[in-house]
C-alpha atoms as a PDB file:
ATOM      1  CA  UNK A   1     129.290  93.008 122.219  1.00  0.00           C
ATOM      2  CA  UNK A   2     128.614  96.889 121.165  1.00  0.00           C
ATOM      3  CA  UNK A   3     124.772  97.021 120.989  1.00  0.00           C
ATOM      4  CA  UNK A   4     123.021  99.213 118.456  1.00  0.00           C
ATOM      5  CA  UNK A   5     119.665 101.271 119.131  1.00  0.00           C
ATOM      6  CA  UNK A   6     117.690 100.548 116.447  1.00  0.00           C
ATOM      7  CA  UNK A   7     114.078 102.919 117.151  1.00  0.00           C
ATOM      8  CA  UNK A   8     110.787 102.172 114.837  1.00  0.00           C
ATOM      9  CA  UNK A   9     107.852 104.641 114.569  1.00  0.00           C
ATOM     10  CA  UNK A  10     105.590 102.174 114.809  1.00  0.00           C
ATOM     11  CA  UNK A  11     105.650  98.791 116.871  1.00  0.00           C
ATOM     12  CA  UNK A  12     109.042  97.101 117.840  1.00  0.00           C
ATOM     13  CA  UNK A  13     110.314  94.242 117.212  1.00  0.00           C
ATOM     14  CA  UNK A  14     110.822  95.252 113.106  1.00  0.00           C
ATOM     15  CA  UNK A  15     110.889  91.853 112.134  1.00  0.00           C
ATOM     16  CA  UNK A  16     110.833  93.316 108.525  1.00  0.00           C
ATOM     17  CA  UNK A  17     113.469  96.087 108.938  1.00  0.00           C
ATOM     18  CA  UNK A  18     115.709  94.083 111.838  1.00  0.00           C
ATOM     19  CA  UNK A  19     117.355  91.517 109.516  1.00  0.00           C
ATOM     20  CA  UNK A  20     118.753  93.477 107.216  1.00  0.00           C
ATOM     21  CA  UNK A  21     120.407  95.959 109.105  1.00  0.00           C
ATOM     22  CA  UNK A  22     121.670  92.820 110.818  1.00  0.00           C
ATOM     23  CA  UNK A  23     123.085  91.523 107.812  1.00  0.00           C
ATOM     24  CA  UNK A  24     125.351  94.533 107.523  1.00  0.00           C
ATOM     25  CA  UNK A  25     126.444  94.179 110.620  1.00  0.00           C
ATOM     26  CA  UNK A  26     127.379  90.588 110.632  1.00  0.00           C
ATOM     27  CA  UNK A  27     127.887  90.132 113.994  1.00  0.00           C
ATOM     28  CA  UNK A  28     129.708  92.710 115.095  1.00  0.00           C
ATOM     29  CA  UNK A  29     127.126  94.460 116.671  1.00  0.00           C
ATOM     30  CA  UNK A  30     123.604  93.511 118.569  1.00  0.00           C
ATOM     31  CA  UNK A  31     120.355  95.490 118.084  1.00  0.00           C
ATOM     32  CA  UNK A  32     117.979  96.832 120.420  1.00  0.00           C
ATOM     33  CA  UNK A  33     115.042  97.491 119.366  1.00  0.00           C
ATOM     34  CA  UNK A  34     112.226 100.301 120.836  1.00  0.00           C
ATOM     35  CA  UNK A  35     108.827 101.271 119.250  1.00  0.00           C
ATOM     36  CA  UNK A  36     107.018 104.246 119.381  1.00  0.00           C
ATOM     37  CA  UNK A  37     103.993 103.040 119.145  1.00  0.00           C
ATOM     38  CA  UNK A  38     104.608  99.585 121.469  1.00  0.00           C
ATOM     39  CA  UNK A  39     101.662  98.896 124.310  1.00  0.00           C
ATOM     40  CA  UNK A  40      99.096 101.063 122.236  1.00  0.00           C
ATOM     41  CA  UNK A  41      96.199  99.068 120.198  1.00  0.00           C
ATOM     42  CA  UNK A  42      95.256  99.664 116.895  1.00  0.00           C
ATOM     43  CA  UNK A  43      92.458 101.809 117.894  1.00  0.00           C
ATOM     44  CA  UNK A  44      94.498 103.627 120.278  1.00  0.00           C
ATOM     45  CA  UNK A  45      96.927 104.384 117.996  1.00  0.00           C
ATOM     46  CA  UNK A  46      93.394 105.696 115.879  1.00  0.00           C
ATOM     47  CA  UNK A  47      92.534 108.103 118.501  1.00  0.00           C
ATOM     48  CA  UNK A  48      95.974 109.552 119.700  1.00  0.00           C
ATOM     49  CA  UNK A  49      98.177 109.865 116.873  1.00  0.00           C
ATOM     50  CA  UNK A  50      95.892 110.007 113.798  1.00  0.00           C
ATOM     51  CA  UNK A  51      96.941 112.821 111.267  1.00  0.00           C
ATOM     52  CA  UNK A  52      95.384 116.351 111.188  1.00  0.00           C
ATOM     53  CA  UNK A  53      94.555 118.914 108.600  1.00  0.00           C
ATOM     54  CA  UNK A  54      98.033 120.162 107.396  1.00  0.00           C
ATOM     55  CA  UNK A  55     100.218 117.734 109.742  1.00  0.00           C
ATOM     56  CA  UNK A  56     102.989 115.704 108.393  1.00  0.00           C
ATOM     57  CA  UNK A  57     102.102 112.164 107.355  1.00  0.00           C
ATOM     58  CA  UNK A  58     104.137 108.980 107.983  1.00  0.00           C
ATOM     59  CA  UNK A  59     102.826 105.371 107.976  1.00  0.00           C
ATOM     60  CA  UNK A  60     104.524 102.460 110.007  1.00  0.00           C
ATOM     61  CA  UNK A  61     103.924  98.853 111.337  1.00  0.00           C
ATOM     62  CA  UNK A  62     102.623  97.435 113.957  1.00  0.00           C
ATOM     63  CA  UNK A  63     103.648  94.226 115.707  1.00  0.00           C
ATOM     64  CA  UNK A  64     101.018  91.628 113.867  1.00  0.00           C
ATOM     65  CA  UNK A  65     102.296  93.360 110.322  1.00  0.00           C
ATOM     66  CA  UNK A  66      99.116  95.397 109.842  1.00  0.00           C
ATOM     67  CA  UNK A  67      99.830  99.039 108.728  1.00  0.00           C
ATOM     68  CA  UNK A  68      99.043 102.397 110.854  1.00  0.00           C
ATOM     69  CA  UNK A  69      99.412 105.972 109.545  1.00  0.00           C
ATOM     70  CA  UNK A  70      99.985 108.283 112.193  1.00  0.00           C
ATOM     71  CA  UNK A  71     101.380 112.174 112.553  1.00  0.00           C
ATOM     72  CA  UNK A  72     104.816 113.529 113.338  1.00  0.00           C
ATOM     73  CA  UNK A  73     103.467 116.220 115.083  1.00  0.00           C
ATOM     74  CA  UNK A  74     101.711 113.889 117.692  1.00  0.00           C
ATOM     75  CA  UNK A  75     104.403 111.128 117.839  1.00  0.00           C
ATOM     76  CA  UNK A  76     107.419 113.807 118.214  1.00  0.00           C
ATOM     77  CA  UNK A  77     107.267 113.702 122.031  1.00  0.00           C
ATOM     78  CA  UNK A  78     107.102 110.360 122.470  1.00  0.00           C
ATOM     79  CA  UNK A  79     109.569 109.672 119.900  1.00  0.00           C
ATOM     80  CA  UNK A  80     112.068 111.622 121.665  1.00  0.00           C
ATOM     81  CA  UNK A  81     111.357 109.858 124.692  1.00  0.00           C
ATOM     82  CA  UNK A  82     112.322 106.909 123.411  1.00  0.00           C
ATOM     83  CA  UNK A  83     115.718 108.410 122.015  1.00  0.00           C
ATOM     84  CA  UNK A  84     116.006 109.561 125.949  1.00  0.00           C
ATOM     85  CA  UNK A  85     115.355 106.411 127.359  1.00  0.00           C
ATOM     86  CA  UNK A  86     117.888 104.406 124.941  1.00  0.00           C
ATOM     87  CA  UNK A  87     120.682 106.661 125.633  1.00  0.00           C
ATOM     88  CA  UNK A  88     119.752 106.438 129.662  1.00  0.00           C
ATOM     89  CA  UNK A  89     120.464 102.670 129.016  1.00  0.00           C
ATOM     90  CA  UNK A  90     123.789 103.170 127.813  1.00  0.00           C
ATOM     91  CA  UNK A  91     122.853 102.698 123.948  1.00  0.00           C
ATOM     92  CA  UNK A  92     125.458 104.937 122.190  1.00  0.00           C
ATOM     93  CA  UNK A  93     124.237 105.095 118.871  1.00  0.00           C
ATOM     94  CA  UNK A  94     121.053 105.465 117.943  1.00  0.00           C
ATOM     95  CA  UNK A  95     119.471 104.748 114.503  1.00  0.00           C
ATOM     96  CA  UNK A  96     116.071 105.929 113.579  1.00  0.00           C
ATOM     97  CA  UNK A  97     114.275 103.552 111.411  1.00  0.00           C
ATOM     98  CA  UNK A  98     112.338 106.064 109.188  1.00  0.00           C
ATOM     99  CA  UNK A  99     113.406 108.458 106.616  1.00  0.00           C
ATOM    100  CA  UNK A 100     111.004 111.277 107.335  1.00  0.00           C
ATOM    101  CA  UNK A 101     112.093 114.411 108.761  1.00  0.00           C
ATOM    102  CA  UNK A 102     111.875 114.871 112.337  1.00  0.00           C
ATOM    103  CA  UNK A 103     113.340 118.582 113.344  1.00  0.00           C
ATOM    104  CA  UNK A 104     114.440 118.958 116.518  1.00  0.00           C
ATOM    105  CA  UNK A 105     115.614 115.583 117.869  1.00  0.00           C
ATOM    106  CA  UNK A 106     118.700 115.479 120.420  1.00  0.00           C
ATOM    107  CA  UNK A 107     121.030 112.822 122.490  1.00  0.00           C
ATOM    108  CA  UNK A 108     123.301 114.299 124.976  1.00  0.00           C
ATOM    109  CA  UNK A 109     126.031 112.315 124.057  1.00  0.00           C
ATOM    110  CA  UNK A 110     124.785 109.288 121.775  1.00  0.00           C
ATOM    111  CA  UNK A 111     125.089 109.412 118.455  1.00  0.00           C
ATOM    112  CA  UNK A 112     121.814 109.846 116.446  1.00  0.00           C
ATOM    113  CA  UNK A 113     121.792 108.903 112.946  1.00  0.00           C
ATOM    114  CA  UNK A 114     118.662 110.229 111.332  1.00  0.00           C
ATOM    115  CA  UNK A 115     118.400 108.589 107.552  1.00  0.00           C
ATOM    116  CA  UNK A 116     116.293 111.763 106.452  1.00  0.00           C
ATOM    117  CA  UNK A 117     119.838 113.674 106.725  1.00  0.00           C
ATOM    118  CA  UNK A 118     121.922 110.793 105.385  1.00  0.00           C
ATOM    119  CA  UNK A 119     120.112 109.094 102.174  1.00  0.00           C
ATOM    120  CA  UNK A 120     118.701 112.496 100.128  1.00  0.00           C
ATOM    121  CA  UNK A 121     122.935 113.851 100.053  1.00  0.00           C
ATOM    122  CA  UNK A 122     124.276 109.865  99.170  1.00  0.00           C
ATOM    123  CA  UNK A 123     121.829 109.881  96.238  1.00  0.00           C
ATOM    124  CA  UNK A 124     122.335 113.267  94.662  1.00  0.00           C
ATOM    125  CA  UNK A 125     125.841 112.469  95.215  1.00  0.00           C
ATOM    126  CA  UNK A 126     125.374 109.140  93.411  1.00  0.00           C
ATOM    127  CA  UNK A 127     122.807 110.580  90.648  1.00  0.00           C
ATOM    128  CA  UNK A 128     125.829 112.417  88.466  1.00  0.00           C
ATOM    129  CA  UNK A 129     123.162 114.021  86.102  1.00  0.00           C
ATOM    130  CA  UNK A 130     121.099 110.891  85.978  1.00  0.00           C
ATOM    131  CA  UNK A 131     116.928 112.126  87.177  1.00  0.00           C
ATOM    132  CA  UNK A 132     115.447 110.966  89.997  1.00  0.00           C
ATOM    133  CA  UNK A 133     112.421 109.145  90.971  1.00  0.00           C
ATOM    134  CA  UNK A 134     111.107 108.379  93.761  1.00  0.00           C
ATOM    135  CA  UNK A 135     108.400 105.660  95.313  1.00  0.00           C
ATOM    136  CA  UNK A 136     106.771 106.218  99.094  1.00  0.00           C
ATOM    137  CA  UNK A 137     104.339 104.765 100.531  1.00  0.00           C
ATOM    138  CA  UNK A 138     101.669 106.718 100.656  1.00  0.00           C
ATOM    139  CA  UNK A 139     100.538 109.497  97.666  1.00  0.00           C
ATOM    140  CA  UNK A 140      99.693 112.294 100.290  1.00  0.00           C
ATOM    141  CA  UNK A 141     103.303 112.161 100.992  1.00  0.00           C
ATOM    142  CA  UNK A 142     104.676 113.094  97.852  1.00  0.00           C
ATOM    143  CA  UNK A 143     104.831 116.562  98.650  1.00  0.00           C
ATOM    144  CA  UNK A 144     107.244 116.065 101.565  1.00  0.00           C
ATOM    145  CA  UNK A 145     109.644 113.292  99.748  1.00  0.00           C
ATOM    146  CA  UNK A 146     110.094 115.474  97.092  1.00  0.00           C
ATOM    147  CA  UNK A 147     111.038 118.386  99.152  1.00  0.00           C
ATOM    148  CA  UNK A 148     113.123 116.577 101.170  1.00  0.00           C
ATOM    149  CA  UNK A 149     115.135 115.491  98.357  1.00  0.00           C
ATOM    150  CA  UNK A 150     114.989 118.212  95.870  1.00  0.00           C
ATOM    151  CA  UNK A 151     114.030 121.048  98.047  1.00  0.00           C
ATOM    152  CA  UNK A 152     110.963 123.250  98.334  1.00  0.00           C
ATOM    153  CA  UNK A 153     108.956 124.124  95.134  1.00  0.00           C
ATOM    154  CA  UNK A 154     111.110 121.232  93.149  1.00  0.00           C
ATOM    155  CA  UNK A 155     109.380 118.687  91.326  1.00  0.00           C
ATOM    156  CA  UNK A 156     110.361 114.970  90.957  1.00  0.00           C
ATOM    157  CA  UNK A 157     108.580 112.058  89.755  1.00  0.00           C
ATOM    158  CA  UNK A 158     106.445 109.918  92.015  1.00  0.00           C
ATOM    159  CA  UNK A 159     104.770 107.147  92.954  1.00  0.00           C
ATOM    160  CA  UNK A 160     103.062 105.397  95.910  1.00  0.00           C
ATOM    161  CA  UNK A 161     103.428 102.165  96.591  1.00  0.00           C
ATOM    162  CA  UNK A 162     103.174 100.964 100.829  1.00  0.00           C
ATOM    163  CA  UNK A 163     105.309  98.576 102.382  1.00  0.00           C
ATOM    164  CA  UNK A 164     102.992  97.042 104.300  1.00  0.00           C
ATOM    165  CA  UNK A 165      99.533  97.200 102.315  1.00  0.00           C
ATOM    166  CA  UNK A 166     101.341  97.057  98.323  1.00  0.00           C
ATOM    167  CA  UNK A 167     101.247  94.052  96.269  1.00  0.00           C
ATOM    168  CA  UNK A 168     103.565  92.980  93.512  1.00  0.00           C
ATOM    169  CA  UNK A 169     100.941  94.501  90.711  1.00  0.00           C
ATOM    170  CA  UNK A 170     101.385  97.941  92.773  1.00  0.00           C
ATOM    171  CA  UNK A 171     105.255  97.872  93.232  1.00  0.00           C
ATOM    172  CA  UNK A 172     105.210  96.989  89.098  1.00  0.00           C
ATOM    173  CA  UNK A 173     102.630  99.597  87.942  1.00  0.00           C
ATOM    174  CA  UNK A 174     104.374 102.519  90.204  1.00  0.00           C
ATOM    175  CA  UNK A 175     107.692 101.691  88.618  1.00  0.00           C
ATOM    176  CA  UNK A 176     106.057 101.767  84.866  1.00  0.00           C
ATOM    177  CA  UNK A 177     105.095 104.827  85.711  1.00  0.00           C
ATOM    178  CA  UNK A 178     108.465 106.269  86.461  1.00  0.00           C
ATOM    179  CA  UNK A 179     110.605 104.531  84.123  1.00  0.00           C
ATOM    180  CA  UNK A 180     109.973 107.019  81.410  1.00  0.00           C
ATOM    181  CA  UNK A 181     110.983 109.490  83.755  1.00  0.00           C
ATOM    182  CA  UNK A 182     113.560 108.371  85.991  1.00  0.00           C
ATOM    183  CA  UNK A 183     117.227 106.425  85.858  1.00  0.00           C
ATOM    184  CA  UNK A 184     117.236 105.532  89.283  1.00  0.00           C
ATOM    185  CA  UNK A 185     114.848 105.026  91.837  1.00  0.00           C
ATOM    186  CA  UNK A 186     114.831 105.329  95.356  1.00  0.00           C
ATOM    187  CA  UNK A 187     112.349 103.302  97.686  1.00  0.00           C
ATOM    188  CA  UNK A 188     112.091 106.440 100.226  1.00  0.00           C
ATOM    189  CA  UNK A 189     110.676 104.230 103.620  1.00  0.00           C
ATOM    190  CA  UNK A 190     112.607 101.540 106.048  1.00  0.00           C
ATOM    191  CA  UNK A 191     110.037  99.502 105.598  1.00  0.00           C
ATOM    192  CA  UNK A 192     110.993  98.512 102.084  1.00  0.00           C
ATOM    193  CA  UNK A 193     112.323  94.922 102.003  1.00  0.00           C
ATOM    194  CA  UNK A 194     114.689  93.063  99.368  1.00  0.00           C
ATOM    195  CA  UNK A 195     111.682  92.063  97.551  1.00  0.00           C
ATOM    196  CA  UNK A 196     110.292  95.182  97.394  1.00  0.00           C
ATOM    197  CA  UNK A 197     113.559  96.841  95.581  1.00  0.00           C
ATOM    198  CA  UNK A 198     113.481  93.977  93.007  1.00  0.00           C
ATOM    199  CA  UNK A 199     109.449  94.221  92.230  1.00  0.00           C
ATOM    200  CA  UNK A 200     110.600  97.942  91.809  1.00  0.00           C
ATOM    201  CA  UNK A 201     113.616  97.371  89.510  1.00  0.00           C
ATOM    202  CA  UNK A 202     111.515  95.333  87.564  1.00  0.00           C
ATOM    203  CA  UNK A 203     110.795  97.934  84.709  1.00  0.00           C
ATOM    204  CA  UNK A 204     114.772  98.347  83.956  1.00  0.00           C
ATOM    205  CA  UNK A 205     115.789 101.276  86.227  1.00  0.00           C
ATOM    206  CA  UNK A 206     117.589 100.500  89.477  1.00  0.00           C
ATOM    207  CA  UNK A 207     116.167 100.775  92.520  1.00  0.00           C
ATOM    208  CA  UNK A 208     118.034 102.090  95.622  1.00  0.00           C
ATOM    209  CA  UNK A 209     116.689 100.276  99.582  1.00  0.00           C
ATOM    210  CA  UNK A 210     116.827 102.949 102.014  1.00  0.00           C
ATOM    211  CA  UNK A 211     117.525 100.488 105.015  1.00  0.00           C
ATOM    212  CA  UNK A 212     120.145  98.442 102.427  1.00  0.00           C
ATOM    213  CA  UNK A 213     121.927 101.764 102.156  1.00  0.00           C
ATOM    214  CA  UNK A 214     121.543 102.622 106.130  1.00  0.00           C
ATOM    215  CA  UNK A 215     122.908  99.740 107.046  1.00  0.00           C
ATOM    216  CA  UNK A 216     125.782  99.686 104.966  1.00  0.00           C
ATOM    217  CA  UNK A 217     126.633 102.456 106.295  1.00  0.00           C
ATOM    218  CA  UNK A 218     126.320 101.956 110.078  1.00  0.00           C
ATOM    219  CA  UNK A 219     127.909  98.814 109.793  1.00  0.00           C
ATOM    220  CA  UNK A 220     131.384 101.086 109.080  1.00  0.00           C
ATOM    221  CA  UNK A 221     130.304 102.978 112.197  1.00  0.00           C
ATOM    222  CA  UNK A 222     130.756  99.691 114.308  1.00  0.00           C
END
């Protein structure tokens, strides 16, 4: 069977992410799964790879489901490491499970697919007039998700609700807030689940999963 790299920022096995890119697949591919962050401890993770002043914020999960927020800048190395060490082991394509925006990542010959340049072109594809909004995890990434999606200096609605730390009241409230101001919604982390997307939809506009849509998508690849 074709095996599929499937690399986290944070701590692998995604038990959260994993099944549903499986689903997609249904069988007709297996996934192997790296972390960035696997063998460090919470408080390593602290020390190392904590954000800076000015450095670009992400937030992942570690393997007992607690949440970490950690820097591109610092993780960048290793992360490509990781990309190296897949496609050494004959892994020939590659997905990144994150949507942030890592420039400068390379294979030799594996194919990388990097959701940051996939999901913001699908949507505004998809949109057809109809405004955007957008939900992340964290509110000192708006910034970034909005640039990413509408360029720089654009302005789109948002609001944060995490994966990992958000409760149903959260998911609910941030979606109230956009309704007014959005027809469709996009859930702009791969650490969104099923439920998340329908706590989201929940005020009337529809809610796009960003590792639903990913793994549509590299399910075709297969």
């Amino acid at each position: 069977m074709k095996n599929i790299g499937l690399i986290t920022i944070g701590q692998a096995p995604r038990q959260d992410v994993a099944p549903i890119i499986e689903k997609y697949l249904e069988g007709k591919a297996g996934l192997v799964q790296s972390g960035v962050l696997d063998g460090f401890t919470a408080e390593q993770v602290r020390e190392f790879y904590s954000p800076g002043p000015g450095e670009y914020v992400l937030t992942t999960r570690m393997a007992d489901g607690s949440a970490a927020v950690i820097s591109r800048e610092r993780i960048q190395s290793v992360l490509q490491g990781k990309i190296d060490a897949m496609e050494a082991a004959g892994i020939r394509t590659i997905l990144l499970a994150c949507t942030g925006v890592f420039p400068g990542l390379h294979t030799s010959a594996a194919h990388l697919i990097e959701p940051d340049r996939i999901i913001p072109p699908v949507v505004q594809a998809m949109l057809d007039g109809r405004r955007l909004g957008l939900i992340g995890p964290l509110p000192e990434q708006e910034d970034a998700m909005i640039e990413k999606f509408a360029g720089a200096g654009a302005r789109l609605p948002f609001a944060a609700a995490s994966p990992y730390t958000g409760t149903e009241a959260d998911f609910r409230a941030a979606a109230e807030r956009l309704s007014g101001h959005a027809d469709v919604l996009v859930l702009d982390c791969m650490g969104y689940v099923e439920q998340h997307r329908q706590w989201a939809a929940s005020a009337g506009v529809p809610a796009v999963l960003s590792n639903a849509l990913m793994g549509k998508l590299v399910a075709e690849m297969v």
